[in-house]
PDB file of N, CA and C in Angstrom:
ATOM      1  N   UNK A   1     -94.733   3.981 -24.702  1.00  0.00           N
ATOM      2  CA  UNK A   1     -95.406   2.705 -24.505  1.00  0.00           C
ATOM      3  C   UNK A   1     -95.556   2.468 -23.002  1.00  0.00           C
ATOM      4  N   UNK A   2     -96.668   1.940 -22.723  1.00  0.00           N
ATOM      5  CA  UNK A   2     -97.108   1.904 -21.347  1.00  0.00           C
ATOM      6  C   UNK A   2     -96.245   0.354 -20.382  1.00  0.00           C
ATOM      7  N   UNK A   3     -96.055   0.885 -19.709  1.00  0.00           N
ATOM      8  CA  UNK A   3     -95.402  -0.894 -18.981  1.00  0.00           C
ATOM      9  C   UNK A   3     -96.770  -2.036 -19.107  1.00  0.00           C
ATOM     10  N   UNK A   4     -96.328  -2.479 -19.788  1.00  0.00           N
ATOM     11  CA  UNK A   4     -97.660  -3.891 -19.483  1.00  0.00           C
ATOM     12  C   UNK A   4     -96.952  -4.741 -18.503  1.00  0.00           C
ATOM     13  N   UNK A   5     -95.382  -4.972 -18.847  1.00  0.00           N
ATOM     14  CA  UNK A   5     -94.799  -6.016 -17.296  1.00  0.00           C
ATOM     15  C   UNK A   5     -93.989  -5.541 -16.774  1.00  0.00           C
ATOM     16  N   UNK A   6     -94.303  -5.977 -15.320  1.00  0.00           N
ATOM     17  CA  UNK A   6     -93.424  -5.400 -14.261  1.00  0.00           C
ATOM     18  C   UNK A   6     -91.812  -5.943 -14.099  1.00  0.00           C
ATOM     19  N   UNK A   7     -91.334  -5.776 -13.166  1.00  0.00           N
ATOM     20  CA  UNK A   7     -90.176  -6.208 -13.261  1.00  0.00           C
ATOM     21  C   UNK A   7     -90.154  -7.847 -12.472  1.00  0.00           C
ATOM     22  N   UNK A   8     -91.278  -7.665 -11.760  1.00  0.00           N
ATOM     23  CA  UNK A   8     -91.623  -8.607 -10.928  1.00  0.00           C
ATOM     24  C   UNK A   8     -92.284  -9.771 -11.499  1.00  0.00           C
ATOM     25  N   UNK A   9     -92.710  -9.479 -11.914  1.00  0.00           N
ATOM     26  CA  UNK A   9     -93.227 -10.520 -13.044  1.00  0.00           C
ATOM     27  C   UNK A   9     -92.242 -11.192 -14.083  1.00  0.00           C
ATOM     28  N   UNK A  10     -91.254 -10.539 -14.182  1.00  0.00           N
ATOM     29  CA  UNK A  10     -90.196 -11.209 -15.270  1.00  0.00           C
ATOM     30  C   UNK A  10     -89.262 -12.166 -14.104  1.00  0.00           C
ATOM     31  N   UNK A  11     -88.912 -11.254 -12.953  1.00  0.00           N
ATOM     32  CA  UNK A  11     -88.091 -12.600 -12.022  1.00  0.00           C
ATOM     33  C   UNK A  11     -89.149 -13.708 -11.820  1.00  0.00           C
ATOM     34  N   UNK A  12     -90.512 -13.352 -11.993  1.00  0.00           N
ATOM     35  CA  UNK A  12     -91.412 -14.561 -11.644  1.00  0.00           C
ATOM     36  C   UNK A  12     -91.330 -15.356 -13.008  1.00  0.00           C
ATOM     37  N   UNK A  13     -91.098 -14.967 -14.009  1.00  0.00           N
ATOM     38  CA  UNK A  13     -91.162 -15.969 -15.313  1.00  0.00           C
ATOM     39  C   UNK A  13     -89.956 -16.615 -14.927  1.00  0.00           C
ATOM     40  N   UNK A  14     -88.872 -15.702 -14.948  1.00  0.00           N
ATOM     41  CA  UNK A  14     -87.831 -16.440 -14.930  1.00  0.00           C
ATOM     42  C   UNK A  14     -87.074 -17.867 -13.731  1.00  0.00           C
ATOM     43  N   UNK A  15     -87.623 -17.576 -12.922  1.00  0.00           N
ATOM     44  CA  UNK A  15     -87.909 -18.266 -11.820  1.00  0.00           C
ATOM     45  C   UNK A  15     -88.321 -19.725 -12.142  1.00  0.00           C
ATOM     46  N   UNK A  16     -90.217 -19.442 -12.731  1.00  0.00           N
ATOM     47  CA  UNK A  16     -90.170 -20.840 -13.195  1.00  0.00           C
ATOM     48  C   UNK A  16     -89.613 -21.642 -14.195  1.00  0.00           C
ATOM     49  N   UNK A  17     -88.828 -20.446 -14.810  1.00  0.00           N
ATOM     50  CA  UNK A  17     -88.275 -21.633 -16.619  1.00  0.00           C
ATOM     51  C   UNK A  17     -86.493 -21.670 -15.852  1.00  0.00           C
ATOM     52  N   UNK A  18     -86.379 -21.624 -14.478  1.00  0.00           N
ATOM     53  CA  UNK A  18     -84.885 -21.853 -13.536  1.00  0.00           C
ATOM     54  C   UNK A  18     -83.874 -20.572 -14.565  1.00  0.00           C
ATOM     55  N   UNK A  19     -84.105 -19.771 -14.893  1.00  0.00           N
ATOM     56  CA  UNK A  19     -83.293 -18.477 -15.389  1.00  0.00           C
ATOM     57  C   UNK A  19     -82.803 -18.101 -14.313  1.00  0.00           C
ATOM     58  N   UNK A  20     -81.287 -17.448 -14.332  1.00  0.00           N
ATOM     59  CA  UNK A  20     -80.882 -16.279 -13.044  1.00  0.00           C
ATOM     60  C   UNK A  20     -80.229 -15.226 -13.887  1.00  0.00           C
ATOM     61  N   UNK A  21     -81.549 -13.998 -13.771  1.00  0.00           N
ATOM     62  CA  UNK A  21     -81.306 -12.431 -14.388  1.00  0.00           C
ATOM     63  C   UNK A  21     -80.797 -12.079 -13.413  1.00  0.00           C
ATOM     64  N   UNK A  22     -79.469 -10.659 -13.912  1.00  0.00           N
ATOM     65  CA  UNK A  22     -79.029 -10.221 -13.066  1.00  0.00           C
ATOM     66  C   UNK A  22     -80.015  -8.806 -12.797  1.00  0.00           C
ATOM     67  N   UNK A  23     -80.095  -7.567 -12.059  1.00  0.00           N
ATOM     68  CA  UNK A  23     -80.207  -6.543 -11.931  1.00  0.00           C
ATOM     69  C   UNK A  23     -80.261  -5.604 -13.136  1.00  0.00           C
ATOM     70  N   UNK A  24     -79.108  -6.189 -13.796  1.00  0.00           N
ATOM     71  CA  UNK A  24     -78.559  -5.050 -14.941  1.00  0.00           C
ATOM     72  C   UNK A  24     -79.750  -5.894 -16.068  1.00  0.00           C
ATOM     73  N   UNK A  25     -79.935  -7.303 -16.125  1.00  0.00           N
ATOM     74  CA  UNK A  25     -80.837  -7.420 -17.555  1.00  0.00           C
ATOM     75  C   UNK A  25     -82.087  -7.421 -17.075  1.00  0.00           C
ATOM     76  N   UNK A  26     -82.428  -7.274 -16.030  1.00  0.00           N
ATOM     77  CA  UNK A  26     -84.424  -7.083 -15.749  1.00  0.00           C
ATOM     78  C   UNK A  26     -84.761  -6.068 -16.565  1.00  0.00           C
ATOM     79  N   UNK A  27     -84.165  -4.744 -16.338  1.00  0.00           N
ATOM     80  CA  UNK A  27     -85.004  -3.530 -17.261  1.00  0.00           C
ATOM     81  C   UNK A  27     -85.192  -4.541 -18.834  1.00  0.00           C
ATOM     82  N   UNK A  28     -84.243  -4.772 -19.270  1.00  0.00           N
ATOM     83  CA  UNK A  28     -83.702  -5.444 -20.790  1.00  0.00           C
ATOM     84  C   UNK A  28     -85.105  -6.051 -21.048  1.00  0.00           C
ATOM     85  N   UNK A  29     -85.274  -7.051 -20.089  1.00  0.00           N
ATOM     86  CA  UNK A  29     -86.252  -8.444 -20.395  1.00  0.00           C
ATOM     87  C   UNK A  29     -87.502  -7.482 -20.276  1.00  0.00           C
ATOM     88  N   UNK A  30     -88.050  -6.713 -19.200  1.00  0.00           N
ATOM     89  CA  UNK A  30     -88.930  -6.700 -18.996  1.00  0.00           C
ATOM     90  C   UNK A  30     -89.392  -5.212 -20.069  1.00  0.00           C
ATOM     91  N   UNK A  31     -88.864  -4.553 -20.754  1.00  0.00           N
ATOM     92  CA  UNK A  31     -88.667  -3.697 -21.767  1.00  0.00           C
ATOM     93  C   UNK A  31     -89.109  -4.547 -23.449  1.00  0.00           C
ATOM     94  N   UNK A  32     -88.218  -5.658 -23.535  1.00  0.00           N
ATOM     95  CA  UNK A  32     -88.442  -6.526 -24.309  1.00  0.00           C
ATOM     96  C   UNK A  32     -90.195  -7.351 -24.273  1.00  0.00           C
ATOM     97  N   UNK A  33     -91.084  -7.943 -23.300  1.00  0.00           N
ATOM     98  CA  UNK A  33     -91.718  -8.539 -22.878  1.00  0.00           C
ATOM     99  C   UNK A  33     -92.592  -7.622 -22.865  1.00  0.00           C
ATOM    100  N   UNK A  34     -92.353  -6.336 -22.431  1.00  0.00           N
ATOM    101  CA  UNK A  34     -93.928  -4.930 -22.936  1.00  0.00           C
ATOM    102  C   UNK A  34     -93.924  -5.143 -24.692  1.00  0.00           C
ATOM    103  N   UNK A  35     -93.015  -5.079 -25.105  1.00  0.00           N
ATOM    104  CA  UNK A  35     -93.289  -4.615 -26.472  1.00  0.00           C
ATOM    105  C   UNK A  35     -93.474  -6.036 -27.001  1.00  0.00           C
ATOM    106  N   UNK A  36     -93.512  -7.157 -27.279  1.00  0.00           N
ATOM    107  CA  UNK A  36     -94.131  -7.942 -27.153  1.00  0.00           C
ATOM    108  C   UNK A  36     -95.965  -8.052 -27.200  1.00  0.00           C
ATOM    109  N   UNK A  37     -95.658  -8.310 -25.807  1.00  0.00           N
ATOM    110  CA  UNK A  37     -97.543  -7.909 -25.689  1.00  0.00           C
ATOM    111  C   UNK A  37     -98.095  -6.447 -26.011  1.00  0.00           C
ATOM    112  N   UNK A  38     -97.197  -5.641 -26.625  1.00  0.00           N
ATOM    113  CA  UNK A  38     -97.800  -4.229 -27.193  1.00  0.00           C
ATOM    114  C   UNK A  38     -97.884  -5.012 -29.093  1.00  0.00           C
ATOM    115  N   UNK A  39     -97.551  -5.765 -29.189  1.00  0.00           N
ATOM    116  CA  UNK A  39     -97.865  -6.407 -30.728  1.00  0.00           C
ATOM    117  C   UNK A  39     -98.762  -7.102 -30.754  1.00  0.00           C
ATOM    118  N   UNK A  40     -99.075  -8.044 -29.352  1.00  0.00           N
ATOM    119  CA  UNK A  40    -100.525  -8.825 -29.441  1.00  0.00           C
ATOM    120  C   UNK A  40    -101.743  -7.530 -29.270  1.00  0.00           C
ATOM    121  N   UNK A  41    -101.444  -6.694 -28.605  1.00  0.00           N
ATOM    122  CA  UNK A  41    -102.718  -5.325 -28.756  1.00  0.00           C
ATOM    123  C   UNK A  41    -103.111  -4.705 -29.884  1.00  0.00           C
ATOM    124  N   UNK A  42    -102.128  -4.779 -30.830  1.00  0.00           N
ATOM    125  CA  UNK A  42    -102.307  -4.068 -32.092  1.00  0.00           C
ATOM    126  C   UNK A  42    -103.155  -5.192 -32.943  1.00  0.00           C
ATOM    127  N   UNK A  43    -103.328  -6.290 -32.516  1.00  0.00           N
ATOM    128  CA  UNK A  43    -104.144  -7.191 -33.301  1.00  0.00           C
ATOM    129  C   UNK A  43    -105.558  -6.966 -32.642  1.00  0.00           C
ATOM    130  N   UNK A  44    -106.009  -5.960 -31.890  1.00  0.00           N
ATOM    131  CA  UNK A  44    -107.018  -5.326 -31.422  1.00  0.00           C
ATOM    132  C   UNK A  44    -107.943  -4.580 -32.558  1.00  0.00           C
ATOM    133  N   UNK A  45    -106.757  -3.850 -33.416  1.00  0.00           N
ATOM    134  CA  UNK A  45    -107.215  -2.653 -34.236  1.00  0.00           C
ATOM    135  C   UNK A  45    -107.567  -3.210 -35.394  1.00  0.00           C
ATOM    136  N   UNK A  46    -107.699  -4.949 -35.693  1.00  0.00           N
ATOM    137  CA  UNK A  46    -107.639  -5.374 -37.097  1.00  0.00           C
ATOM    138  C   UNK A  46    -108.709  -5.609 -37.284  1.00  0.00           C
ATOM    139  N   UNK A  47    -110.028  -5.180 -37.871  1.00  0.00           N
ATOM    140  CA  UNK A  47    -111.564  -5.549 -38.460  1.00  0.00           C
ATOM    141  C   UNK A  47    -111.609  -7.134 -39.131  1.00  0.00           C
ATOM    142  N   UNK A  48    -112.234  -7.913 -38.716  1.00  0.00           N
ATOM    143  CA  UNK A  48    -111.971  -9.271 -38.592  1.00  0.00           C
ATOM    144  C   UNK A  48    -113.273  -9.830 -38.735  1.00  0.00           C
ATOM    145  N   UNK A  49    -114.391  -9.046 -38.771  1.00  0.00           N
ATOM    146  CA  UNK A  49    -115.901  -9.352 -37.763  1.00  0.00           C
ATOM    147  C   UNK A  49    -116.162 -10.159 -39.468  1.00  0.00           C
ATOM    148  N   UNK A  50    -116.330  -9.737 -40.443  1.00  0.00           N
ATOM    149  CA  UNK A  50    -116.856 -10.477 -41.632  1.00  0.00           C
ATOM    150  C   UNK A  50    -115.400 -11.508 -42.314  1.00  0.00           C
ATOM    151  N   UNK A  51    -114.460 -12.120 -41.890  1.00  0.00           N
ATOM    152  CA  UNK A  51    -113.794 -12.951 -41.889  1.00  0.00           C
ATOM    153  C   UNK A  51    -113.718 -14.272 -41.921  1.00  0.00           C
ATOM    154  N   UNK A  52    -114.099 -14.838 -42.407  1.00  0.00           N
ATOM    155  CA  UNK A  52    -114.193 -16.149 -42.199  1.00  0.00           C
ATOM    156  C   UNK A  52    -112.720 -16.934 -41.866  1.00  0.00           C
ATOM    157  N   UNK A  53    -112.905 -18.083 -40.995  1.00  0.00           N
ATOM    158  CA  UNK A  53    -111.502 -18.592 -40.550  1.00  0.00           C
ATOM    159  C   UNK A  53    -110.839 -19.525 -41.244  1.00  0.00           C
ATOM    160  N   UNK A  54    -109.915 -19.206 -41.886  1.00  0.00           N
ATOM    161  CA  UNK A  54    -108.654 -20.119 -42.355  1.00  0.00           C
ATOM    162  C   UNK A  54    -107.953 -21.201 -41.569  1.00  0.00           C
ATOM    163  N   UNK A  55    -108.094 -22.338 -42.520  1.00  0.00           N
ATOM    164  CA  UNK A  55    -107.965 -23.543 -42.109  1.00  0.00           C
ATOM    165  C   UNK A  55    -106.222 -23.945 -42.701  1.00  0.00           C
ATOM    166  N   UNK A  56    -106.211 -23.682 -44.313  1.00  0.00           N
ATOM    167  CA  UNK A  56    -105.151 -23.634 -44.747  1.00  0.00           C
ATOM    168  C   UNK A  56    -104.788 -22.149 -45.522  1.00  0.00           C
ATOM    169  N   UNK A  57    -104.164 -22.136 -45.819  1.00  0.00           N
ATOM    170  CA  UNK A  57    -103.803 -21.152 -46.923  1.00  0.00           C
ATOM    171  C   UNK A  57    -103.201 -20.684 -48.582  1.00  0.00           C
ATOM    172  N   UNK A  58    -103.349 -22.142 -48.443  1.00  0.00           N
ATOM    173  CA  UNK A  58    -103.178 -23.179 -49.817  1.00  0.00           C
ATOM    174  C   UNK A  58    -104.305 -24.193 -49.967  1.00  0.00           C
ATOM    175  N   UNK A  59    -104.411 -24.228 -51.356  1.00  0.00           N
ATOM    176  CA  UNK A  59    -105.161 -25.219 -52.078  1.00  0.00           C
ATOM    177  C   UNK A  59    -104.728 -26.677 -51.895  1.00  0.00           C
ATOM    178  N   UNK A  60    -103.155 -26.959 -51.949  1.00  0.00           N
ATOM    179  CA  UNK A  60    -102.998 -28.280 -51.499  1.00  0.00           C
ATOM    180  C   UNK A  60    -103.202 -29.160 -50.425  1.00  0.00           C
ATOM    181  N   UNK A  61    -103.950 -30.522 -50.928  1.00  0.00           N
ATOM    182  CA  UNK A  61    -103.992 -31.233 -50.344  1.00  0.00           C
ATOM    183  C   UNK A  61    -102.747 -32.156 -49.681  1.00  0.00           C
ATOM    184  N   UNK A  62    -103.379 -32.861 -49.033  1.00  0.00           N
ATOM    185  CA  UNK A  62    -101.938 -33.967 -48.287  1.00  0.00           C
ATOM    186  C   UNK A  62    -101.877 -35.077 -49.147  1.00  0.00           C
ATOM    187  N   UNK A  63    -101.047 -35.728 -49.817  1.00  0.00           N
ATOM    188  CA  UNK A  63    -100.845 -36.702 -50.530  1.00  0.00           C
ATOM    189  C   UNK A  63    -100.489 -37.810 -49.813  1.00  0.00           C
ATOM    190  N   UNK A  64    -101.576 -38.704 -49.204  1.00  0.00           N
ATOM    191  CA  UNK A  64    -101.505 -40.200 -48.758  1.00  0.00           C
ATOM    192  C   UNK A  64    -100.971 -41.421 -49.747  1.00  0.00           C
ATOM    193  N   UNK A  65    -100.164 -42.221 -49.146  1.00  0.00           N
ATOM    194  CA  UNK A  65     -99.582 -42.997 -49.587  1.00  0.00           C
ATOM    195  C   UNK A  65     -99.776 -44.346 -48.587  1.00  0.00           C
ATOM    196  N   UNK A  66    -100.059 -45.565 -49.384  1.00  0.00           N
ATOM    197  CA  UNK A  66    -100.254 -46.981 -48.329  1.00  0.00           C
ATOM    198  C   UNK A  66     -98.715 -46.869 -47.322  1.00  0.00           C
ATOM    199  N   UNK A  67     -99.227 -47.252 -45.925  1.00  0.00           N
ATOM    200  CA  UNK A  67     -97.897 -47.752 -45.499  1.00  0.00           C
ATOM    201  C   UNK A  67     -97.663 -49.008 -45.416  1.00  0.00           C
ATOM    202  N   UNK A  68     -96.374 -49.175 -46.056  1.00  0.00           N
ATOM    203  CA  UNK A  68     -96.423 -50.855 -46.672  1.00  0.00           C
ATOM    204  C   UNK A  68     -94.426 -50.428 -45.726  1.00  0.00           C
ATOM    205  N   UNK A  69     -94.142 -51.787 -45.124  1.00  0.00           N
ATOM    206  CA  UNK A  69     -92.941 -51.709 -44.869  1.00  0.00           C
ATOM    207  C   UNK A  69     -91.952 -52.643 -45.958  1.00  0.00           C
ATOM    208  N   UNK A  70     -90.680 -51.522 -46.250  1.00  0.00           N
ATOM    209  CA  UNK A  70     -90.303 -51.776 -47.522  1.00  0.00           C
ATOM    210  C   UNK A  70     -88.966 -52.538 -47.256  1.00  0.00           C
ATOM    211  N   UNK A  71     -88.413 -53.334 -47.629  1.00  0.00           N
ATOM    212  CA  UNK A  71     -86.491 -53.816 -48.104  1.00  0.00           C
ATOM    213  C   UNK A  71     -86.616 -54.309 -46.300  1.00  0.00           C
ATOM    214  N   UNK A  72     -88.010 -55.103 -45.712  1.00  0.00           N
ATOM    215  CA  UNK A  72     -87.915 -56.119 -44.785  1.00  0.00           C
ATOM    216  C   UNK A  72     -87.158 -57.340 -44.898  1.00  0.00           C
ATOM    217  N   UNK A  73     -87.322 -57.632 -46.593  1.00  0.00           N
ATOM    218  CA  UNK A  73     -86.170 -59.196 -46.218  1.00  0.00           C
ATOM    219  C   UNK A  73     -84.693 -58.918 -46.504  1.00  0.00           C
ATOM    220  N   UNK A  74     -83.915 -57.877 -46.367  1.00  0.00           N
ATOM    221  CA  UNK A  74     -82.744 -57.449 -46.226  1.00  0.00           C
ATOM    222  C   UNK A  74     -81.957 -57.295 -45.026  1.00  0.00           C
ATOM    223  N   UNK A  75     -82.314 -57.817 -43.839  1.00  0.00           N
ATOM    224  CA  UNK A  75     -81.729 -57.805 -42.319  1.00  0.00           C
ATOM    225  C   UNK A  75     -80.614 -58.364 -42.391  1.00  0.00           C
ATOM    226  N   UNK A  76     -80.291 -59.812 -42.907  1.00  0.00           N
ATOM    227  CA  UNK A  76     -78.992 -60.077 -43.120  1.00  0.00           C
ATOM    228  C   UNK A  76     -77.986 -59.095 -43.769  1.00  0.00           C
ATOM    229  N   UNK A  77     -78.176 -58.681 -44.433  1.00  0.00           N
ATOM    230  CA  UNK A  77     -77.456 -57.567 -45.613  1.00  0.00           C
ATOM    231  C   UNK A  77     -77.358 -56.297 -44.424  1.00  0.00           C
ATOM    232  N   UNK A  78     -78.396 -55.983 -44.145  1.00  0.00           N
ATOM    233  CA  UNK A  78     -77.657 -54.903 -42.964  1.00  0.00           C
ATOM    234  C   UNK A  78     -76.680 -55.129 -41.741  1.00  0.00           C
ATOM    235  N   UNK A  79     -76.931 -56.125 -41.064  1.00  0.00           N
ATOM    236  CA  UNK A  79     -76.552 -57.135 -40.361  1.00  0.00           C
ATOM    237  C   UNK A  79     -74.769 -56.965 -40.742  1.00  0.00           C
ATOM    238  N   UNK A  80     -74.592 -57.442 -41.793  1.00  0.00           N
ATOM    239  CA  UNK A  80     -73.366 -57.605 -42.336  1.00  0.00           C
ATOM    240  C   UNK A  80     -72.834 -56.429 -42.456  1.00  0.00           C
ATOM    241  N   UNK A  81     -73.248 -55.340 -42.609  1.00  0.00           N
ATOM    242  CA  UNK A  81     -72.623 -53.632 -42.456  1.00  0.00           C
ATOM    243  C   UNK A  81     -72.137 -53.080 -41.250  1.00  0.00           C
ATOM    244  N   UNK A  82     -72.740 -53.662 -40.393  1.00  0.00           N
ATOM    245  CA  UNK A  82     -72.795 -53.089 -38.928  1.00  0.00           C
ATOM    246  C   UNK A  82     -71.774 -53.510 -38.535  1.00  0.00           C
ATOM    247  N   UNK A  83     -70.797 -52.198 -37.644  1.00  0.00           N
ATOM    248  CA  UNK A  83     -70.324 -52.854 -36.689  1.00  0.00           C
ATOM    249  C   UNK A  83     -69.966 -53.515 -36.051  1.00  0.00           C
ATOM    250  N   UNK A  84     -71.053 -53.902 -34.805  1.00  0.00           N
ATOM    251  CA  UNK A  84     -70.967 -55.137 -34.172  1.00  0.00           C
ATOM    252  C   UNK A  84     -72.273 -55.348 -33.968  1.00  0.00           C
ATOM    253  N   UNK A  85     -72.538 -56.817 -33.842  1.00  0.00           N
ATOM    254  CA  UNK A  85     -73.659 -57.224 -33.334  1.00  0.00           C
ATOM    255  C   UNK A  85     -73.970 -58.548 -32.324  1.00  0.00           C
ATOM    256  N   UNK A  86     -74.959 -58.390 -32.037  1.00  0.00           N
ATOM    257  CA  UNK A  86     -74.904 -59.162 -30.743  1.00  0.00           C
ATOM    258  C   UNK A  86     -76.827 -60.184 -31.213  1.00  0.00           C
ATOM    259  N   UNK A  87     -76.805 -60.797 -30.930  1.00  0.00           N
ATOM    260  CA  UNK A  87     -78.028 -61.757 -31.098  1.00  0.00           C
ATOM    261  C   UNK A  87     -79.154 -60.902 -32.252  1.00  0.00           C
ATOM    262  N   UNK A  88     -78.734 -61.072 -33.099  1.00  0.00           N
ATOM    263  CA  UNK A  88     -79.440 -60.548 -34.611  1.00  0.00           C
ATOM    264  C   UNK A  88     -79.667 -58.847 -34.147  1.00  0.00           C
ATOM    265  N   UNK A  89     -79.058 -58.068 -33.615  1.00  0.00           N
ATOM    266  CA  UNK A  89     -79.443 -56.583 -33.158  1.00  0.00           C
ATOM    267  C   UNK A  89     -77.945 -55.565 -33.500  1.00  0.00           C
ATOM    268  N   UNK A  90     -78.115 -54.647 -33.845  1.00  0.00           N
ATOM    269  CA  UNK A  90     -77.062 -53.842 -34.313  1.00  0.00           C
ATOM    270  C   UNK A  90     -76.469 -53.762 -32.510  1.00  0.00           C
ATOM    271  N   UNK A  91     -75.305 -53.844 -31.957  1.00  0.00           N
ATOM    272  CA  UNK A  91     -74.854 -53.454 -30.807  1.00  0.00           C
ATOM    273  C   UNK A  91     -74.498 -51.589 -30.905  1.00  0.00           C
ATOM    274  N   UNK A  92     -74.706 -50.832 -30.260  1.00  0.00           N
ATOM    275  CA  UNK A  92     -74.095 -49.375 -29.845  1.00  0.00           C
ATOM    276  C   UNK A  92     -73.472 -48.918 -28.949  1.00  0.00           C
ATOM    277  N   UNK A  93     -72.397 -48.427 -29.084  1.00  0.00           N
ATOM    278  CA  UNK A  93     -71.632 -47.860 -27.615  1.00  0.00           C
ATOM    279  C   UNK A  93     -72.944 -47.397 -26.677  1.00  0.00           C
ATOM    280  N   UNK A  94     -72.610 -47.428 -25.031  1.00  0.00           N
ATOM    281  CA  UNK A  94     -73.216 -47.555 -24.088  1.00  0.00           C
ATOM    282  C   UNK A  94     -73.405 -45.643 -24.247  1.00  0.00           C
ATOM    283  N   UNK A  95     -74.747 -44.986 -24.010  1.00  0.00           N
ATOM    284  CA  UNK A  95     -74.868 -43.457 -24.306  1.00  0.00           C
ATOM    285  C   UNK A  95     -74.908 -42.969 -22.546  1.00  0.00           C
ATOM    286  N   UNK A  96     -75.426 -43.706 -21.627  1.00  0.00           N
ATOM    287  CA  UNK A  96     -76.040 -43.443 -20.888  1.00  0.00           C
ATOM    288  C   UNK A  96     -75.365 -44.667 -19.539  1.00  0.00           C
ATOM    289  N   UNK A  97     -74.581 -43.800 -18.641  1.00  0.00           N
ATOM    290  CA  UNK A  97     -73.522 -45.088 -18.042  1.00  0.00           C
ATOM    291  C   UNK A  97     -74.759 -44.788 -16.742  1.00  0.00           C
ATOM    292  N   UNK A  98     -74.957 -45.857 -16.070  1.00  0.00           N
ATOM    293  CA  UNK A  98     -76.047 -45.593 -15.191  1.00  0.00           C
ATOM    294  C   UNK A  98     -75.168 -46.424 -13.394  1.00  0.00           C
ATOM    295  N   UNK A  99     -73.878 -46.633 -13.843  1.00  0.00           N
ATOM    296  CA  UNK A  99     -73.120 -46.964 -12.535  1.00  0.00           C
ATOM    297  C   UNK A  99     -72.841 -45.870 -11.809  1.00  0.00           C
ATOM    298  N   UNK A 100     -72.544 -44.410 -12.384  1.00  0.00           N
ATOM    299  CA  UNK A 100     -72.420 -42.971 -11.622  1.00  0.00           C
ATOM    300  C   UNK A 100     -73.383 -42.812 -10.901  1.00  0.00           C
ATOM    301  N   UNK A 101     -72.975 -42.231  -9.977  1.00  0.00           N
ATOM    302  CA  UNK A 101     -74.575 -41.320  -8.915  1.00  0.00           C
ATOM    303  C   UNK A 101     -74.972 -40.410  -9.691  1.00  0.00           C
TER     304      UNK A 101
END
């Protein structure tokens, strides 16, 4: 199989997605990443020309349903499950402390 990518090109991928390959996995990646795009080539050899294009691949349709919002007058009743709450709103531990630098 012919090199389609260089090695240089894989520290350049990796670079922008912030990866750090060592020496020892460049051959790896960039070995991996030919054969790859040696599978998008083989979709070269597939006769396609009288094909028409597929939209689905099934007969089924999507089954729409009204959106109606449901078990709205139940807030008290949830209300009463929760935790804690604070001015009609479920309260949650703090996820995200924003006093740190």
């Amino acid at each position: 199989m012919s090199n389609r990518i260089t090695k240089e090109q894989v520290e350049h991928v990796a670079s922008l997605a912030k990866l750090e390959l060592s020496e020892k996995q460049l051959p790896y990646f960039t070995e991996q990443l030919s054969n790859i795009m040696g599978l998008f080539e083989s979709f070269e050899e597939v006769y396609t020309s009288n094909i028409e294009p597929t939209f689905n691949v099934t007969d089924q349709i999507n089954t729409m349903r009204e959106d109606v919002a449901d078990n709205w007058n139940e807030k008290e009743a949830l209300l009463q499950n929760a935790p804690d709450v604070a001015d009609d709103l479920i309260r949650t531990p703090t996820i995200i402390d924003e006093s740190e630098d």
